[in-house]
N, C-alpha and C. Protein backbone atom coordinates (compact mmCIF):
# COMPACT_ATOMS: atom_id res chain seq x y z
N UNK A 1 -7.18 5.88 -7.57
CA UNK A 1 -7.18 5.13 -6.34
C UNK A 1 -8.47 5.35 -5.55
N UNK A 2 -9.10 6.50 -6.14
CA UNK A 2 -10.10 6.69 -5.37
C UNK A 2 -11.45 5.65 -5.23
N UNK A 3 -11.62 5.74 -6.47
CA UNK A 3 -12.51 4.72 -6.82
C UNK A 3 -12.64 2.84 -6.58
N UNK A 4 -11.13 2.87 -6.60
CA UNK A 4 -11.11 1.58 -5.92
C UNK A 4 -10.75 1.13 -4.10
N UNK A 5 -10.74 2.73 -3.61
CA UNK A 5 -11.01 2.72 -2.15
C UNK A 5 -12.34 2.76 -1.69
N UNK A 6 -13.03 3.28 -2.47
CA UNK A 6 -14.83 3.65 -2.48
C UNK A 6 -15.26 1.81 -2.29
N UNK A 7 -14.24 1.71 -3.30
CA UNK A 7 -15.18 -0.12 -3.73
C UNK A 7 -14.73 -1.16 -2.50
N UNK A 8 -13.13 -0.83 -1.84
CA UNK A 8 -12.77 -1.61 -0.73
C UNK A 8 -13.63 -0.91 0.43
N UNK A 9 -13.86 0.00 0.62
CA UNK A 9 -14.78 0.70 1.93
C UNK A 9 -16.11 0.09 2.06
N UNK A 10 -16.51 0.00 0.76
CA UNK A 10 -17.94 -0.59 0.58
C UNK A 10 -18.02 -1.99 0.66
N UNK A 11 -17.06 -2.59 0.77
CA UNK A 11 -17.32 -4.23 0.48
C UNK A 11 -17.22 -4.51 2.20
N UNK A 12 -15.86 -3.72 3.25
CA UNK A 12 -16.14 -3.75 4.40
C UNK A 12 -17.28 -3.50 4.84
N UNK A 13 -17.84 -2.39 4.27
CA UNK A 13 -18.72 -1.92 5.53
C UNK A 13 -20.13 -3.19 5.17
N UNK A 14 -20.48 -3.64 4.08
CA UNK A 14 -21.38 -4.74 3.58
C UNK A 14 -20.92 -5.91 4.50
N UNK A 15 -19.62 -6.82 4.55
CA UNK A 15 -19.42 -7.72 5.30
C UNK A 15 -19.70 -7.57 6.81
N UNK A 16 -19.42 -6.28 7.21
CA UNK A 16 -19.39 -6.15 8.70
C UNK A 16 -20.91 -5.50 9.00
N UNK A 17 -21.38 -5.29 8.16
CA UNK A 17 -23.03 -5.30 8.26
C UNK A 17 -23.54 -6.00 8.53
N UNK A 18 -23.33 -6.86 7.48
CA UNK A 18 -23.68 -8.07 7.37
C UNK A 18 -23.66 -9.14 8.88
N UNK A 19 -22.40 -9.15 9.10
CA UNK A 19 -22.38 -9.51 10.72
C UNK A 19 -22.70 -9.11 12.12
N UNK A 20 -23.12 -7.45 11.71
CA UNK A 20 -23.65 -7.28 12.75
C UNK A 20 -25.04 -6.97 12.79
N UNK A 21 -26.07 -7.68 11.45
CA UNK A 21 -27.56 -7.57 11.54
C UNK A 21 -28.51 -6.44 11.01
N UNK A 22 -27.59 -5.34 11.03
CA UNK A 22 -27.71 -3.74 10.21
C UNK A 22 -26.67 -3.30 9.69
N UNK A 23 -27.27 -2.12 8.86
CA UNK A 23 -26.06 -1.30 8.17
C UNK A 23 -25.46 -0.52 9.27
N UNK A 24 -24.45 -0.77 9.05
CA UNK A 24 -23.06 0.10 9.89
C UNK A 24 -22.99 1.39 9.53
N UNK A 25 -23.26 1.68 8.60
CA UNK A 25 -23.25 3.17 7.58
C UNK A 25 -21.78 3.83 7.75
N UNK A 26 -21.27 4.85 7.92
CA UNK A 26 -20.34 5.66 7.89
C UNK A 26 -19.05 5.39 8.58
N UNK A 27 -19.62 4.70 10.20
CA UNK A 27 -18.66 4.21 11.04
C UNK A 27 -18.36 2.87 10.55
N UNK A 28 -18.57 1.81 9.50
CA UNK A 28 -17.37 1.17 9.07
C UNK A 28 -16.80 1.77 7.74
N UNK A 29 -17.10 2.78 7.47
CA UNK A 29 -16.33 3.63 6.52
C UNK A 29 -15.21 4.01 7.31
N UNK A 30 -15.80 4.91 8.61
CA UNK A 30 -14.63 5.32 9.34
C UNK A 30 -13.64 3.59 9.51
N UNK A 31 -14.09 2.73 10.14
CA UNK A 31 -13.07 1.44 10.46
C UNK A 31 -12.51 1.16 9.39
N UNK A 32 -12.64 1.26 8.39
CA UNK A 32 -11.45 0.85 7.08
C UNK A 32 -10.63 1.72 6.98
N UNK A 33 -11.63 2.88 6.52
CA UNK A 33 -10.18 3.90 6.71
C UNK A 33 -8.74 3.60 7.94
N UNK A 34 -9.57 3.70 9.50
CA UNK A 34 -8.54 3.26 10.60
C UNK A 34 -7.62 2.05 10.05
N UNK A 35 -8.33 0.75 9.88
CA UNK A 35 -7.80 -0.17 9.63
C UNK A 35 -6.98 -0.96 8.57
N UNK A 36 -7.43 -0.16 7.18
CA UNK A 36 -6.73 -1.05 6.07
C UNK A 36 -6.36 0.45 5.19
N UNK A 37 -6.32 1.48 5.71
CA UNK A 37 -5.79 2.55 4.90
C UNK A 37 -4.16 3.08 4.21
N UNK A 38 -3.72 1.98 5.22
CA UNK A 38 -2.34 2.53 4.67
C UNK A 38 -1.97 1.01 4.09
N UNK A 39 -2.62 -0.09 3.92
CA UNK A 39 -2.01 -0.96 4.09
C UNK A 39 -2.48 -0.74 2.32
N UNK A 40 -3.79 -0.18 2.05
CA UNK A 40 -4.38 -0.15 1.04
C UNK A 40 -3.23 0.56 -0.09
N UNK A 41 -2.94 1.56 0.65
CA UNK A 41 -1.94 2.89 -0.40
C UNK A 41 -0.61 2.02 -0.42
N UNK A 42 0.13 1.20 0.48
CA UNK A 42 0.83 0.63 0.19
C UNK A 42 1.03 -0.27 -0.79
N UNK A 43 -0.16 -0.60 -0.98
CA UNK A 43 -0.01 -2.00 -2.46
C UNK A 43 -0.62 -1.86 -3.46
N UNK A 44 -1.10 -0.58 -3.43
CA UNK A 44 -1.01 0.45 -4.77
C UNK A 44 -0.06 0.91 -5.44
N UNK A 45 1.00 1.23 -4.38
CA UNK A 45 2.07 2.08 -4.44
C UNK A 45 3.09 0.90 -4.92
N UNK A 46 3.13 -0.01 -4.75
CA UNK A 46 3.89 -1.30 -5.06
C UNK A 46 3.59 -1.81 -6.55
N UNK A 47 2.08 -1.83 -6.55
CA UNK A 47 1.83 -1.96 -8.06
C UNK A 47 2.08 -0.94 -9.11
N UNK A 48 2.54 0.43 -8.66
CA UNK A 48 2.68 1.56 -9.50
C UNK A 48 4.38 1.51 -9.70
N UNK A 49 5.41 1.35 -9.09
CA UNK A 49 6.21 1.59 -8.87
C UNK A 49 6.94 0.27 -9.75
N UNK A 50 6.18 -0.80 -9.27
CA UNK A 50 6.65 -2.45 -10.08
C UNK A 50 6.19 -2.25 -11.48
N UNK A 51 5.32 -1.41 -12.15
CA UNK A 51 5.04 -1.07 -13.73
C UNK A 51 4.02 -2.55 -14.01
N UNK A 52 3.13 -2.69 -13.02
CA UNK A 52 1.88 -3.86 -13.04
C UNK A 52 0.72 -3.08 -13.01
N UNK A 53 0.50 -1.49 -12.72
CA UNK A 53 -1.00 -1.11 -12.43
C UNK A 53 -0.48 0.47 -12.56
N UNK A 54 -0.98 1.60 -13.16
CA UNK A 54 -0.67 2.82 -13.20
C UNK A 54 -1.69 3.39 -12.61
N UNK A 55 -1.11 4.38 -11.46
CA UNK A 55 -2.29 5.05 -10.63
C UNK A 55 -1.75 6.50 -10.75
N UNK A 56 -2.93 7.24 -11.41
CA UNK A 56 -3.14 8.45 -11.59
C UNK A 56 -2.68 9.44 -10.14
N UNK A 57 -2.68 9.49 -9.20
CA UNK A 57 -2.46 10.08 -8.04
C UNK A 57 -0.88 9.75 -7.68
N UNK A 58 -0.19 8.62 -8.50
CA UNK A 58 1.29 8.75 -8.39
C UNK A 58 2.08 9.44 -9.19
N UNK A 59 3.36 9.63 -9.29
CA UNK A 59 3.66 10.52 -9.91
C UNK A 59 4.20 9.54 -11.05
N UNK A 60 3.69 9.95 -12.55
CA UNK A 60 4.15 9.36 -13.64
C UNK A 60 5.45 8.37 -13.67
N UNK A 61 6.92 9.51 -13.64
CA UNK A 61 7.84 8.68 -13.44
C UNK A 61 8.18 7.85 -13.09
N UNK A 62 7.57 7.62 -12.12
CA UNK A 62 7.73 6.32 -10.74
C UNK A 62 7.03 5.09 -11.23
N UNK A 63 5.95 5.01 -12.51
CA UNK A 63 5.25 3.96 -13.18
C UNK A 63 6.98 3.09 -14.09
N UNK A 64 7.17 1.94 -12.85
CA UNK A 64 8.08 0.82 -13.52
C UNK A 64 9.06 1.43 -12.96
N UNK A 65 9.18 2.10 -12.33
CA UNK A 65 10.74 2.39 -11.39
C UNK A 65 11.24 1.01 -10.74
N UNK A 66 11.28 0.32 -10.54
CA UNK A 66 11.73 -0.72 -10.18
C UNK A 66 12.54 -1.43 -11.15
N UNK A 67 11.56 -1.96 -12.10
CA UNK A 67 12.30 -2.40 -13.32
C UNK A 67 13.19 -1.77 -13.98
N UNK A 68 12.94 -0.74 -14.05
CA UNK A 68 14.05 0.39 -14.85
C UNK A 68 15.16 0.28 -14.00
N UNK A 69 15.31 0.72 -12.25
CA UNK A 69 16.41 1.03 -12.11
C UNK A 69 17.01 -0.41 -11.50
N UNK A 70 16.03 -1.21 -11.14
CA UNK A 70 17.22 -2.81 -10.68
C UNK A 70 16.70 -4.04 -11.17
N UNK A 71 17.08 -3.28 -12.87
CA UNK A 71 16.87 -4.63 -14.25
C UNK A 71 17.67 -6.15 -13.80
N UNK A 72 18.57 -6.04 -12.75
CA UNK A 72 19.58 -7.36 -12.69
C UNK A 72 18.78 -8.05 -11.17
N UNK A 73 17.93 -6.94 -10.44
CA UNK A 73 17.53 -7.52 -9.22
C UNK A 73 16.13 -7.65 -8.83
N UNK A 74 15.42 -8.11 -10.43
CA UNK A 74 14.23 -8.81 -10.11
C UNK A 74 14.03 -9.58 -8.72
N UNK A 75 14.54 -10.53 -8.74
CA UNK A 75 14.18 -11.38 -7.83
C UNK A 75 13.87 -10.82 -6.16
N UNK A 76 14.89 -9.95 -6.23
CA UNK A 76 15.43 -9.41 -4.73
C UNK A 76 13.65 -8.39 -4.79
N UNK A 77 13.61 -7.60 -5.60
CA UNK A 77 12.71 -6.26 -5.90
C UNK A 77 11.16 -7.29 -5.62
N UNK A 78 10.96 -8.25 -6.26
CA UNK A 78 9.36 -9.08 -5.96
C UNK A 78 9.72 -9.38 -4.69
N UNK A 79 10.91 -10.22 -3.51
CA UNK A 79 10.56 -10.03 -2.99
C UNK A 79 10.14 -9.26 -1.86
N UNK A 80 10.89 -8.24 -1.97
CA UNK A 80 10.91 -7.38 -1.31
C UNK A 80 9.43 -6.08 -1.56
N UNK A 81 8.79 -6.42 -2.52
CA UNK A 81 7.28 -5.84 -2.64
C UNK A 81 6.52 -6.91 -1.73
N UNK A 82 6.64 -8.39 -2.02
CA UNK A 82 5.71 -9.05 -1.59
C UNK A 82 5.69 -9.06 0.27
N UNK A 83 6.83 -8.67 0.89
CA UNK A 83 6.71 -8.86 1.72
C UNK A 83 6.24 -7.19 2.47
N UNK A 84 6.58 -6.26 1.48
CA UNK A 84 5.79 -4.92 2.16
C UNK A 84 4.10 -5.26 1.92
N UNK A 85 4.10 -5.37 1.29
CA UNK A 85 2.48 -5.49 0.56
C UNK A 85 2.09 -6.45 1.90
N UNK A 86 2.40 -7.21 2.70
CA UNK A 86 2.02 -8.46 3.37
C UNK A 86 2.52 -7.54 5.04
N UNK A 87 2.37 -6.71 5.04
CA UNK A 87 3.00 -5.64 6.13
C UNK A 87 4.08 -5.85 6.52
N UNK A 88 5.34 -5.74 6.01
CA UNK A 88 6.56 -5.64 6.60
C UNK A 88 6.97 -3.94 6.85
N UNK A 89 7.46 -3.63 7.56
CA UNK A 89 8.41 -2.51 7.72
C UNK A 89 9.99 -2.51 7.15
N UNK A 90 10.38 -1.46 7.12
CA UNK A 90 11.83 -1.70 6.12
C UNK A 90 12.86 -2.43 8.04
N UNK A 91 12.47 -2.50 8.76
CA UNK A 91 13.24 -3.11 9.64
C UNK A 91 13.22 -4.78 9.79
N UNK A 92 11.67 -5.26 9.23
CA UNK A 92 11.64 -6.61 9.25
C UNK A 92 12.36 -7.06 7.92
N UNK A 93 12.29 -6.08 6.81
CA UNK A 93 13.06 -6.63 5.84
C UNK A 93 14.59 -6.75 5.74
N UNK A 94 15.11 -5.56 6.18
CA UNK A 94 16.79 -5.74 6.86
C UNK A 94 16.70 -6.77 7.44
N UNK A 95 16.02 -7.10 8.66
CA UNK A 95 16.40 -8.50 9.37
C UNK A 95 16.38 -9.96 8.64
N UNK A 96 15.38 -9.88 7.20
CA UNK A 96 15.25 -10.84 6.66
C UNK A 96 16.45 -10.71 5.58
N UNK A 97 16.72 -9.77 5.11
CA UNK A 97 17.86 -9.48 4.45
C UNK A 97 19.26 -10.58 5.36
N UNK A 98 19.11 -9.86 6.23
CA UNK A 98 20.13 -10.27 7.02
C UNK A 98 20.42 -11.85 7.45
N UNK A 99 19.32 -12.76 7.46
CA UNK A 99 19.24 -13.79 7.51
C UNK A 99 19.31 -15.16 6.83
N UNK A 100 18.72 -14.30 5.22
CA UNK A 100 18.67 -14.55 3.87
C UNK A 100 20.44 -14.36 3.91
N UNK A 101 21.26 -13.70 4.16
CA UNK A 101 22.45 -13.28 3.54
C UNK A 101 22.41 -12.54 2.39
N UNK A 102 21.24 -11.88 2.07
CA UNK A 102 21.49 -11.14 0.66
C UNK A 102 22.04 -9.84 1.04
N UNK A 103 22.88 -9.23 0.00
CA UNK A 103 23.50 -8.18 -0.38
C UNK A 103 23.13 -6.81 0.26
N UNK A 104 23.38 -6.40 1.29
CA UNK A 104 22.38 -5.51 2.03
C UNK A 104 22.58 -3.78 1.34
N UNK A 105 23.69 -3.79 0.68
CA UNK A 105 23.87 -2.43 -0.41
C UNK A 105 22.65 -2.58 -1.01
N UNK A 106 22.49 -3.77 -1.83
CA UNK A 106 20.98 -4.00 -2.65
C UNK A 106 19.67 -3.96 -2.16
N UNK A 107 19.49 -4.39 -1.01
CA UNK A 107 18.57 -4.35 -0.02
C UNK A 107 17.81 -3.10 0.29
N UNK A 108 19.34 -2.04 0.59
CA UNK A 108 18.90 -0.75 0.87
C UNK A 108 18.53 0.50 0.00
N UNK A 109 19.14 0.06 -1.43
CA UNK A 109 19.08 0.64 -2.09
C UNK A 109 17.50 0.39 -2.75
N UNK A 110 17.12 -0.58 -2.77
CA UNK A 110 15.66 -0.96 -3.23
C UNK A 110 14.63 -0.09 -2.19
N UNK A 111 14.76 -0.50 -0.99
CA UNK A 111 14.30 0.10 -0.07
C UNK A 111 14.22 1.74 0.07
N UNK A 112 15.29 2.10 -0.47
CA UNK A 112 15.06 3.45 -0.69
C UNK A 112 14.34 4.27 -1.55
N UNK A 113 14.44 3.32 -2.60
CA UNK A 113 13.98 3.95 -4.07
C UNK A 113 12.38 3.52 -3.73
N UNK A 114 11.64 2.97 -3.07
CA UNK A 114 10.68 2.29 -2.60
C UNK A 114 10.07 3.74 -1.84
N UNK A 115 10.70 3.64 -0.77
CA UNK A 115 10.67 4.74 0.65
C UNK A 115 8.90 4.68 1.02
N UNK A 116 8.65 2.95 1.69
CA UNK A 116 7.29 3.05 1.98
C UNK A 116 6.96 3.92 2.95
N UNK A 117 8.02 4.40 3.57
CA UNK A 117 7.45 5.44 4.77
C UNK A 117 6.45 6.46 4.26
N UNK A 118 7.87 7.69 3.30
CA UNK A 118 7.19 8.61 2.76
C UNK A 118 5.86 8.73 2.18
N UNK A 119 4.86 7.34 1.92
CA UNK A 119 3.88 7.27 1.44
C UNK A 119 2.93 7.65 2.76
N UNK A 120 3.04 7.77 3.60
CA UNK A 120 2.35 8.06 4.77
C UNK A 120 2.22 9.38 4.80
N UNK A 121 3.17 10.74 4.38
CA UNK A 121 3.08 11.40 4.15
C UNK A 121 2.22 12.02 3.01
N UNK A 122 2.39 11.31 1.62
CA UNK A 122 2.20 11.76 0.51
C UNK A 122 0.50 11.38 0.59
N UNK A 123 -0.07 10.10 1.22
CA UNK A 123 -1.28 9.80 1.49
C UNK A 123 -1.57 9.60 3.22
N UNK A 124 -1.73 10.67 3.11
CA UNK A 124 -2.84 10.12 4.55
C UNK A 124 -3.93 10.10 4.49
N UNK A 125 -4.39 9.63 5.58
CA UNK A 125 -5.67 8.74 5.72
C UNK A 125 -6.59 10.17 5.85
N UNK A 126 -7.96 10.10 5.32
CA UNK A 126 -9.02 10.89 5.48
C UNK A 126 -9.04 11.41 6.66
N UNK A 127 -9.10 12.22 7.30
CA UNK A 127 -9.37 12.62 8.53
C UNK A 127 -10.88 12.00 8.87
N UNK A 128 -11.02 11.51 10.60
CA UNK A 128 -12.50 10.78 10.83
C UNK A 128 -13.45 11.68 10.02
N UNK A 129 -13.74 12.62 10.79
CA UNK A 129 -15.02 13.58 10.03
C UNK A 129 -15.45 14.00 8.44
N UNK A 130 -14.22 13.25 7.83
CA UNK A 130 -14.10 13.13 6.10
C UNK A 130 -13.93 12.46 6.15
N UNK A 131 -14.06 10.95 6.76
CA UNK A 131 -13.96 9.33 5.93
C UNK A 131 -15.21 8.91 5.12
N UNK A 132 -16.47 9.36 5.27
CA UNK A 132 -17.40 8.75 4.41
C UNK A 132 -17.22 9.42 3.05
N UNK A 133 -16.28 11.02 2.97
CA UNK A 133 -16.52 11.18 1.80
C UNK A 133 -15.69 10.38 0.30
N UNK A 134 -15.07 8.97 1.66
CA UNK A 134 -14.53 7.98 0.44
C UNK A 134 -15.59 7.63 -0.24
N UNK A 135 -16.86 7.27 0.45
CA UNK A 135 -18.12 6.25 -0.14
C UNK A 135 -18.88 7.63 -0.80
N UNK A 136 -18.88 8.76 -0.31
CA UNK A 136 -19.91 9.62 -0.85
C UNK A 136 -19.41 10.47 -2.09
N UNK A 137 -18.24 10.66 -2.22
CA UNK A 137 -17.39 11.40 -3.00
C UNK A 137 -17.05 12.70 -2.82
């Protein structure tokens, strides 16, 4: 994941250079990190878990956990990635659950086995004074 945070850090800090006439250097390293850091680990974590992308920094098992454990609830499981990946919280998805009328045992149980919270824990964001060493290594 590292390497392809290096490559999203760098493409910000180039665009927003870019717009502001000079290199930004470190401090739009720091602004991605602030800004697209968790949103980043989140749809990593979606692609590791859905068995579409294997990321070394997750834990093995969890490569296709989705598929493995709710083989009958494809449908429910995409959408319920697509709409974390697109920033939902597990509260906007209950409510959409809820609106949808789908099965909210199923709902929660996906959601759990998911647990986008805990990824906040398991990845946090660089601390400011260590965000360039996304771009520097």
């Amino acid at each position: 994941m590292t390497d392809d945070a290096r490559e999203e850090a760098e493409r910000f800090r180039w665009i927003e250079s870019e717009k502001a006439g000079h290199d930004l250097g470190d401090e739009a390293i720091r602004q991605w990190v602030g800004r697209h850091w968790h949103a980043f680990v989140r749809g990593r974590a979606i692609e590791h878990l859905s068995g579409r992308r294997f990321w070394l920094e997750m834990p093995r098992a969890d490569f296709g956990v989705l598929v493995r454990e709710f083989p009958d609830l494809q449908e429910l499981v995409r959408e319920i990635a697509t709409l974390l990946v697109a920033g939902a919280d597990n509260l906007k998805i209950l409510q959409w659950a809820t609106d949808a009328a789908v099965p909210m045992d199923d709902v929660c149980n996906v959601l759990q086995r998911i647990d986008i919270n805990g990824l906040r824990g398991r990845f946090p964001p660089p601390d400011d004074a260590d965000a360039p060493h996304i771009v520097h290594g």
